[in-house]
C-alpha atoms as a PDB file:
ATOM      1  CA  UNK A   1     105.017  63.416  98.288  1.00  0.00           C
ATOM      2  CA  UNK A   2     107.280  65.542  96.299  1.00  0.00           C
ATOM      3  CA  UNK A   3     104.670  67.321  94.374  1.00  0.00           C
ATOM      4  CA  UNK A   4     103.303  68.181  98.228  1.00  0.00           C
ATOM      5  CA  UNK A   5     106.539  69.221  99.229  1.00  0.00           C
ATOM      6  CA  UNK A   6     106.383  71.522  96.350  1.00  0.00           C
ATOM      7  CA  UNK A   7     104.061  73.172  97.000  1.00  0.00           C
ATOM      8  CA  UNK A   8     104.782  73.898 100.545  1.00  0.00           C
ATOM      9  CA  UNK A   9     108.020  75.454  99.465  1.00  0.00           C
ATOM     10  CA  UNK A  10     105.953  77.738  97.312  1.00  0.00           C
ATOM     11  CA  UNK A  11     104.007  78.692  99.756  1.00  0.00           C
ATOM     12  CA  UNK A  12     106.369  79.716 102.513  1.00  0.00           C
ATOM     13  CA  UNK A  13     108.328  81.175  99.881  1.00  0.00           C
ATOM     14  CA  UNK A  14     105.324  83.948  98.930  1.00  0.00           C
ATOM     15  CA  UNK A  15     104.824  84.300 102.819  1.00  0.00           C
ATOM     16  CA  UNK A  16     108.260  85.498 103.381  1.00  0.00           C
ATOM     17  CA  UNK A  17     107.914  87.715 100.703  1.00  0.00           C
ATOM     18  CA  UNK A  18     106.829  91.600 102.100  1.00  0.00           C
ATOM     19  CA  UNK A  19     104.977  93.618  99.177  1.00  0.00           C
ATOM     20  CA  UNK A  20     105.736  97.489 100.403  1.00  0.00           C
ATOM     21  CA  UNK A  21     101.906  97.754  99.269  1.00  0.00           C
ATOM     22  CA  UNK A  22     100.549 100.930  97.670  1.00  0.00           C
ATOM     23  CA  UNK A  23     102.019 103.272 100.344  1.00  0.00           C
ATOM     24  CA  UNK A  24     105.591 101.786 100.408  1.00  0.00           C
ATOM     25  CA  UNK A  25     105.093 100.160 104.179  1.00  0.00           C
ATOM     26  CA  UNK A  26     109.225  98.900 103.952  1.00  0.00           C
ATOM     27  CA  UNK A  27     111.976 100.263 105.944  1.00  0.00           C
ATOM     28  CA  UNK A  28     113.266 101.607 102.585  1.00  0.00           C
ATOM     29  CA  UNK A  29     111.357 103.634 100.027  1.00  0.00           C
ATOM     30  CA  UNK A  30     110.282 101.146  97.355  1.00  0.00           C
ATOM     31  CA  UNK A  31     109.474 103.397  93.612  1.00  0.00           C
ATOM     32  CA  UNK A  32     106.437 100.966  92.235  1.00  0.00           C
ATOM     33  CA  UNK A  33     106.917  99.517  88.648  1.00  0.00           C
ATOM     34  CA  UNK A  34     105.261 102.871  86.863  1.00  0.00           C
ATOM     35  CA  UNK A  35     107.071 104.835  89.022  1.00  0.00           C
ATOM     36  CA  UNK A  36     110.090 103.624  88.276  1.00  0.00           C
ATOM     37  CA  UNK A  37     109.622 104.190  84.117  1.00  0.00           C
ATOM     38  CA  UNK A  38     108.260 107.785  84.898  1.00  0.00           C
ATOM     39  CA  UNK A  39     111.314 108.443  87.043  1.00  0.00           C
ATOM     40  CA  UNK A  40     113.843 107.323  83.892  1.00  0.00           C
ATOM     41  CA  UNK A  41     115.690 110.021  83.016  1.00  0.00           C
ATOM     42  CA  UNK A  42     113.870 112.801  85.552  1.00  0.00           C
ATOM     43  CA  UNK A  43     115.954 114.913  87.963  1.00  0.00           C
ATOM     44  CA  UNK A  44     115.667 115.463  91.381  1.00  0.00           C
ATOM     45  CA  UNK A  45     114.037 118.795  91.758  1.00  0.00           C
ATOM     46  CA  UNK A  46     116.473 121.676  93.473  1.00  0.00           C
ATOM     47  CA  UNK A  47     114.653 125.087  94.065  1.00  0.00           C
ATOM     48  CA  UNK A  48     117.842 126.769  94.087  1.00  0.00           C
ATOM     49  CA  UNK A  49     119.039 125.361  91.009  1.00  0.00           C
ATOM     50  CA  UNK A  50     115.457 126.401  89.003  1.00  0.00           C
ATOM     51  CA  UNK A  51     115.795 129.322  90.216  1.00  0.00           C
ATOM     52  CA  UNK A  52     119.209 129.653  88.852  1.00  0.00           C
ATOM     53  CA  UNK A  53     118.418 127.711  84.911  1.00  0.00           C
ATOM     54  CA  UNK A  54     114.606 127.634  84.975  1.00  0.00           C
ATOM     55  CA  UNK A  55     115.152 127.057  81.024  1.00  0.00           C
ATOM     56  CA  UNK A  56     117.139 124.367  81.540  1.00  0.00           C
ATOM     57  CA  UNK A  57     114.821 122.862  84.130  1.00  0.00           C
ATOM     58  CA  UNK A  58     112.042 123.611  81.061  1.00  0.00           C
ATOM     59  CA  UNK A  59     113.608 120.902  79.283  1.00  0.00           C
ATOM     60  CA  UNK A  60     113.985 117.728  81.452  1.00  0.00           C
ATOM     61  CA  UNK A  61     111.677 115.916  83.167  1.00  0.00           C
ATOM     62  CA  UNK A  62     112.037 116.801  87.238  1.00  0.00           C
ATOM     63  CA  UNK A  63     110.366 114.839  90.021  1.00  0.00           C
ATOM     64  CA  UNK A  64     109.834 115.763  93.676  1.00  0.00           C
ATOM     65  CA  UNK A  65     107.655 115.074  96.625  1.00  0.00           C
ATOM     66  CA  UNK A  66     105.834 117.627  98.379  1.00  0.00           C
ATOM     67  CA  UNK A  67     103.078 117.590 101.124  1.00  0.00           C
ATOM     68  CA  UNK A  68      99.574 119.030  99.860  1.00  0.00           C
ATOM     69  CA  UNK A  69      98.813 122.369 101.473  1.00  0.00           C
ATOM     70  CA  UNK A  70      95.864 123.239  98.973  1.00  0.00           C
ATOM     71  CA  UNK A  71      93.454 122.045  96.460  1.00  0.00           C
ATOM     72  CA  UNK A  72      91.781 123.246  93.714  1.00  0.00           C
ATOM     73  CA  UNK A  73      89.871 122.519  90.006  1.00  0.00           C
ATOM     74  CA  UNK A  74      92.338 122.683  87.213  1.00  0.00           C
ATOM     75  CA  UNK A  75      91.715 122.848  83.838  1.00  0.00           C
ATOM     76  CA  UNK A  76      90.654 120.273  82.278  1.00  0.00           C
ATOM     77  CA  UNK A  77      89.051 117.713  84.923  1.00  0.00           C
ATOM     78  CA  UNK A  78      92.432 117.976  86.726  1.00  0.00           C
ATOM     79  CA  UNK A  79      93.218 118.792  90.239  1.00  0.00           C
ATOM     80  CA  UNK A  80      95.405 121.951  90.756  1.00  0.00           C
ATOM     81  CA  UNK A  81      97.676 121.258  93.993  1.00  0.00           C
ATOM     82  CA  UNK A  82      99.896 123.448  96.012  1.00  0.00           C
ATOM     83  CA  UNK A  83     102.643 121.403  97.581  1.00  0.00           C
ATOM     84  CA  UNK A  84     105.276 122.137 100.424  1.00  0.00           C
ATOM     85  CA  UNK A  85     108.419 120.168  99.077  1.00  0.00           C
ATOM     86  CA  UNK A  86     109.901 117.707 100.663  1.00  0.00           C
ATOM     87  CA  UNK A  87     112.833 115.845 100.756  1.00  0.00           C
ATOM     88  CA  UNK A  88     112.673 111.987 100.768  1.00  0.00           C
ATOM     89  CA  UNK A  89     114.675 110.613 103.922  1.00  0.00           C
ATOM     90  CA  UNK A  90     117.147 107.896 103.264  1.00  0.00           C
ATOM     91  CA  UNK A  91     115.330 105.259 105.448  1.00  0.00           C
ATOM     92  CA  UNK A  92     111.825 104.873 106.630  1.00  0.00           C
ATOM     93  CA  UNK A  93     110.351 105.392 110.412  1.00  0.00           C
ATOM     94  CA  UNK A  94     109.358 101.972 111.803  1.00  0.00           C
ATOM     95  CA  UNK A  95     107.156 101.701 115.065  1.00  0.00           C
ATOM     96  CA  UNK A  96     108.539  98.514 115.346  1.00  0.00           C
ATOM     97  CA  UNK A  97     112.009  97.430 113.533  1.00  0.00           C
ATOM     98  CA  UNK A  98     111.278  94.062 112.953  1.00  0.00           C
ATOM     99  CA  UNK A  99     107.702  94.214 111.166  1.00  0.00           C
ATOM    100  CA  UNK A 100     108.167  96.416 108.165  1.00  0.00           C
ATOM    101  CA  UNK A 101     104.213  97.033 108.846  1.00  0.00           C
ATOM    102  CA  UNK A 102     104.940  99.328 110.826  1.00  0.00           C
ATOM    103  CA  UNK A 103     107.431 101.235 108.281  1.00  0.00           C
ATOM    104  CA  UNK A 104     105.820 105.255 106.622  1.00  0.00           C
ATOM    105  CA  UNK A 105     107.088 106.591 103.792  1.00  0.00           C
ATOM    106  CA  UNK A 106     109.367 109.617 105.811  1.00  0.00           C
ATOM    107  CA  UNK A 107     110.303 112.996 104.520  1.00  0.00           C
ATOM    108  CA  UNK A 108     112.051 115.996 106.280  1.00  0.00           C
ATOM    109  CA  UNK A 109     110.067 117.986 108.150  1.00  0.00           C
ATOM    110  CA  UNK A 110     111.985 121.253 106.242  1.00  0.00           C
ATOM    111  CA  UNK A 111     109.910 122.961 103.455  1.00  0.00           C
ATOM    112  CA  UNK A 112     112.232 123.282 100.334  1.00  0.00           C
ATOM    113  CA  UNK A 113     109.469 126.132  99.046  1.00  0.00           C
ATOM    114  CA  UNK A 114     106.399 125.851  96.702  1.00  0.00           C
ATOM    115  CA  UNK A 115     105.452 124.200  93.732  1.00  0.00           C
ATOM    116  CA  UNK A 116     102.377 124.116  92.199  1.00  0.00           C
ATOM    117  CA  UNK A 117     101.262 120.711  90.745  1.00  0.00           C
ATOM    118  CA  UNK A 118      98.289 119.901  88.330  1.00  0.00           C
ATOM    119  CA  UNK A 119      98.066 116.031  88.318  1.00  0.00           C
ATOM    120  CA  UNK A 120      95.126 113.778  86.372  1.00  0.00           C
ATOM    121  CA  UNK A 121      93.838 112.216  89.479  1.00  0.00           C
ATOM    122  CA  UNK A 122      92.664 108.310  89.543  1.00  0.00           C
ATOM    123  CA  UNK A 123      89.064 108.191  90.297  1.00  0.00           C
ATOM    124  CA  UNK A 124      89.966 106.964  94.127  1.00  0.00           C
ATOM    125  CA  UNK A 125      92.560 109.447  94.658  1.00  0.00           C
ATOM    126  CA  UNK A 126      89.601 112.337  93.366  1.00  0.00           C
ATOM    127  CA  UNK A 127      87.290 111.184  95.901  1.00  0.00           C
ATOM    128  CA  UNK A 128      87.094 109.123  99.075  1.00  0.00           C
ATOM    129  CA  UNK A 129      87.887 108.753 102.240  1.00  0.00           C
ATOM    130  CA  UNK A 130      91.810 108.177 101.376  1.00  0.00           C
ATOM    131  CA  UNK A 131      91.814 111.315  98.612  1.00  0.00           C
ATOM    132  CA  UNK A 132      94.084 113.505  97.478  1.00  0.00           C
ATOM    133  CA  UNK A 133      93.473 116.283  99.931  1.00  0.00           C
ATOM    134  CA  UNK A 134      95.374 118.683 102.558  1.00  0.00           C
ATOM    135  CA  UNK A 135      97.940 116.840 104.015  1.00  0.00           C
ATOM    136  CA  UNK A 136      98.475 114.172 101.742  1.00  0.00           C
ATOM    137  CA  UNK A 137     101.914 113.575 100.516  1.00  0.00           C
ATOM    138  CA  UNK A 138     102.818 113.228  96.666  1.00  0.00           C
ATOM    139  CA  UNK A 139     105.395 112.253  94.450  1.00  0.00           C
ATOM    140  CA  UNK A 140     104.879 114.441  91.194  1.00  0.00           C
ATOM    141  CA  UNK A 141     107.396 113.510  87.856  1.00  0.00           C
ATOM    142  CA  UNK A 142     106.601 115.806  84.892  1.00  0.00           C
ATOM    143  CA  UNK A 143     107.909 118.920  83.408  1.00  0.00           C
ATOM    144  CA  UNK A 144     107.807 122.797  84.173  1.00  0.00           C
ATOM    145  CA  UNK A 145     106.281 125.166  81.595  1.00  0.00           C
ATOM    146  CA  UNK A 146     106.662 128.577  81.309  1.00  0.00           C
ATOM    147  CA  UNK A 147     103.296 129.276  83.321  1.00  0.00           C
ATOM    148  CA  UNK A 148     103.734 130.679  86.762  1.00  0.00           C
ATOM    149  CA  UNK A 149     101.377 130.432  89.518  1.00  0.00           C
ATOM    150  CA  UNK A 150      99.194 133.948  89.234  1.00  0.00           C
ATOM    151  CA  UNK A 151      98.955 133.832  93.263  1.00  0.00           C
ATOM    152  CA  UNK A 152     102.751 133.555  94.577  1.00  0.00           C
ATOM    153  CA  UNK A 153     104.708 133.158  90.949  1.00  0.00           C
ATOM    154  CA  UNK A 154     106.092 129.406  91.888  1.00  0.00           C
ATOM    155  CA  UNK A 155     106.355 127.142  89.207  1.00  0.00           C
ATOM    156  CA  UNK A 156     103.888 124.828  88.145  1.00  0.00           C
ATOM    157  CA  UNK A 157     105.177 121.226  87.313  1.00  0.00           C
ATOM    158  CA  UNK A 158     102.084 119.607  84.907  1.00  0.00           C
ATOM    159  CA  UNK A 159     102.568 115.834  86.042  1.00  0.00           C
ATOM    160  CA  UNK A 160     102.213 112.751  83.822  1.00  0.00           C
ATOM    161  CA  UNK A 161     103.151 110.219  86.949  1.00  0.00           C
ATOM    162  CA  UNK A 162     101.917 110.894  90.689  1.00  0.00           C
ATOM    163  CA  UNK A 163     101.961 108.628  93.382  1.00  0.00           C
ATOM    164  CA  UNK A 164     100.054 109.920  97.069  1.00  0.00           C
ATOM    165  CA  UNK A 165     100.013 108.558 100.447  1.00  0.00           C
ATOM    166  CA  UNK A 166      96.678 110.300 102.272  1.00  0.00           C
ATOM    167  CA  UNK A 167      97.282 111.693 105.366  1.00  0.00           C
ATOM    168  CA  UNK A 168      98.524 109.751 108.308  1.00  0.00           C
ATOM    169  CA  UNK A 169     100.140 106.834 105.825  1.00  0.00           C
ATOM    170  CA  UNK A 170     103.553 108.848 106.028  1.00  0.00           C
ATOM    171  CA  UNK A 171     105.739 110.797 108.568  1.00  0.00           C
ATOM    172  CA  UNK A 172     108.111 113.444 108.601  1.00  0.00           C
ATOM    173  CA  UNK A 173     111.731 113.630 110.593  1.00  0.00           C
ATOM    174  CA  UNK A 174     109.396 114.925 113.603  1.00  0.00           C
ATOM    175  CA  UNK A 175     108.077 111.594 114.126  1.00  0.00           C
ATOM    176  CA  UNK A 176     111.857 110.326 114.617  1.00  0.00           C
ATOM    177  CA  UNK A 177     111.014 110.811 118.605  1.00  0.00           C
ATOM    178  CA  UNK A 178     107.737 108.079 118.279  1.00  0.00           C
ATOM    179  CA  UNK A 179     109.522 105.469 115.576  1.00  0.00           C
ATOM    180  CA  UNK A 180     112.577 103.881 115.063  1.00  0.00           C
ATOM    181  CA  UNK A 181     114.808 103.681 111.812  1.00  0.00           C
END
């Protein structure tokens, strides 16, 4: 009998658990274990503030999440992305408060200007129906070299963590109207 009881404690206990899954379905924004490590020691990236100290920007590691507004080979095997950035909102849009289901990754609907990110892509995020693509969102962590895009001169941040949700897995503040926080 106790063994049985046991177990059913173990079992309720893993169904009240909530994994955010791969694209962070919680009414907070959950970093995943990798993430986390890459994000040790990176800083938030400010376009103002590069523009200011790119040097000093050189030197650390910066993260930052923009939404994919192009797509291209980059050397290498890896995929050359233009990104609108984003800022991450405090708190998630829920459809419905009380199943964190329902919960998308949210960032402003402002565009903080124009990075350009080249990013090793997993072979499911290179191809597929759920793809890095137009309209996908990613979080890039890396560093900025001295390399300039060649088409509109923003920087290029060479990634060694990403993290994407495809399109329609995440919302921006103009959603705020449909969802809840």
């Amino acid at each position: 009998m106790k063994g049985r009881l046991v177990g059913l404690v173990a079992v309720l206990t893993l169904a009240a658990c909530h994994s955010p899954g791969p694209y962070g379905f919680a009414a907070k924004y959950t970093p995943t274990g990798d993430e986390e490590k890459a994000l040790a020691g990176a800083r938030e990236y400010d376009p103002v503030m590069y523009t200011r100290e790119p040097e000093a920007w050189r030197k650390e590691k910066a993260s930052l999440f923009g939404v994919v507004t192009g797509r291209a080979p980059g050397p290498g095997g890896a995929a050359y992305l233009t990104v609108s950035v984003r800022k991450l909102e405090t708190r998630n849009l829920c459809s419905n408060g009380s199943d964190e289901d329902t919960c998308r990754v949210t960032v402003s609907d402002k565009d903080f200007g124009v990075v350009h990110v080249l990013a090793a892509l997993r072979p499911d995020d290179d191809l597929g129906e759920k793809s890095v693509g137009v309209g996908s969102l990613v979080r890039a962590v890396g560093s900025f070299g001295e390399d300039v895009d060649t088409a509109d001169g923003a920087p290029v941040l060479r990634a060694a963590f990403y993290r994407h949700w495809p399109r329609y897995f995440y919302v921006t503040r103009a959603s705020a109207d449909l969802m809840r926080q």
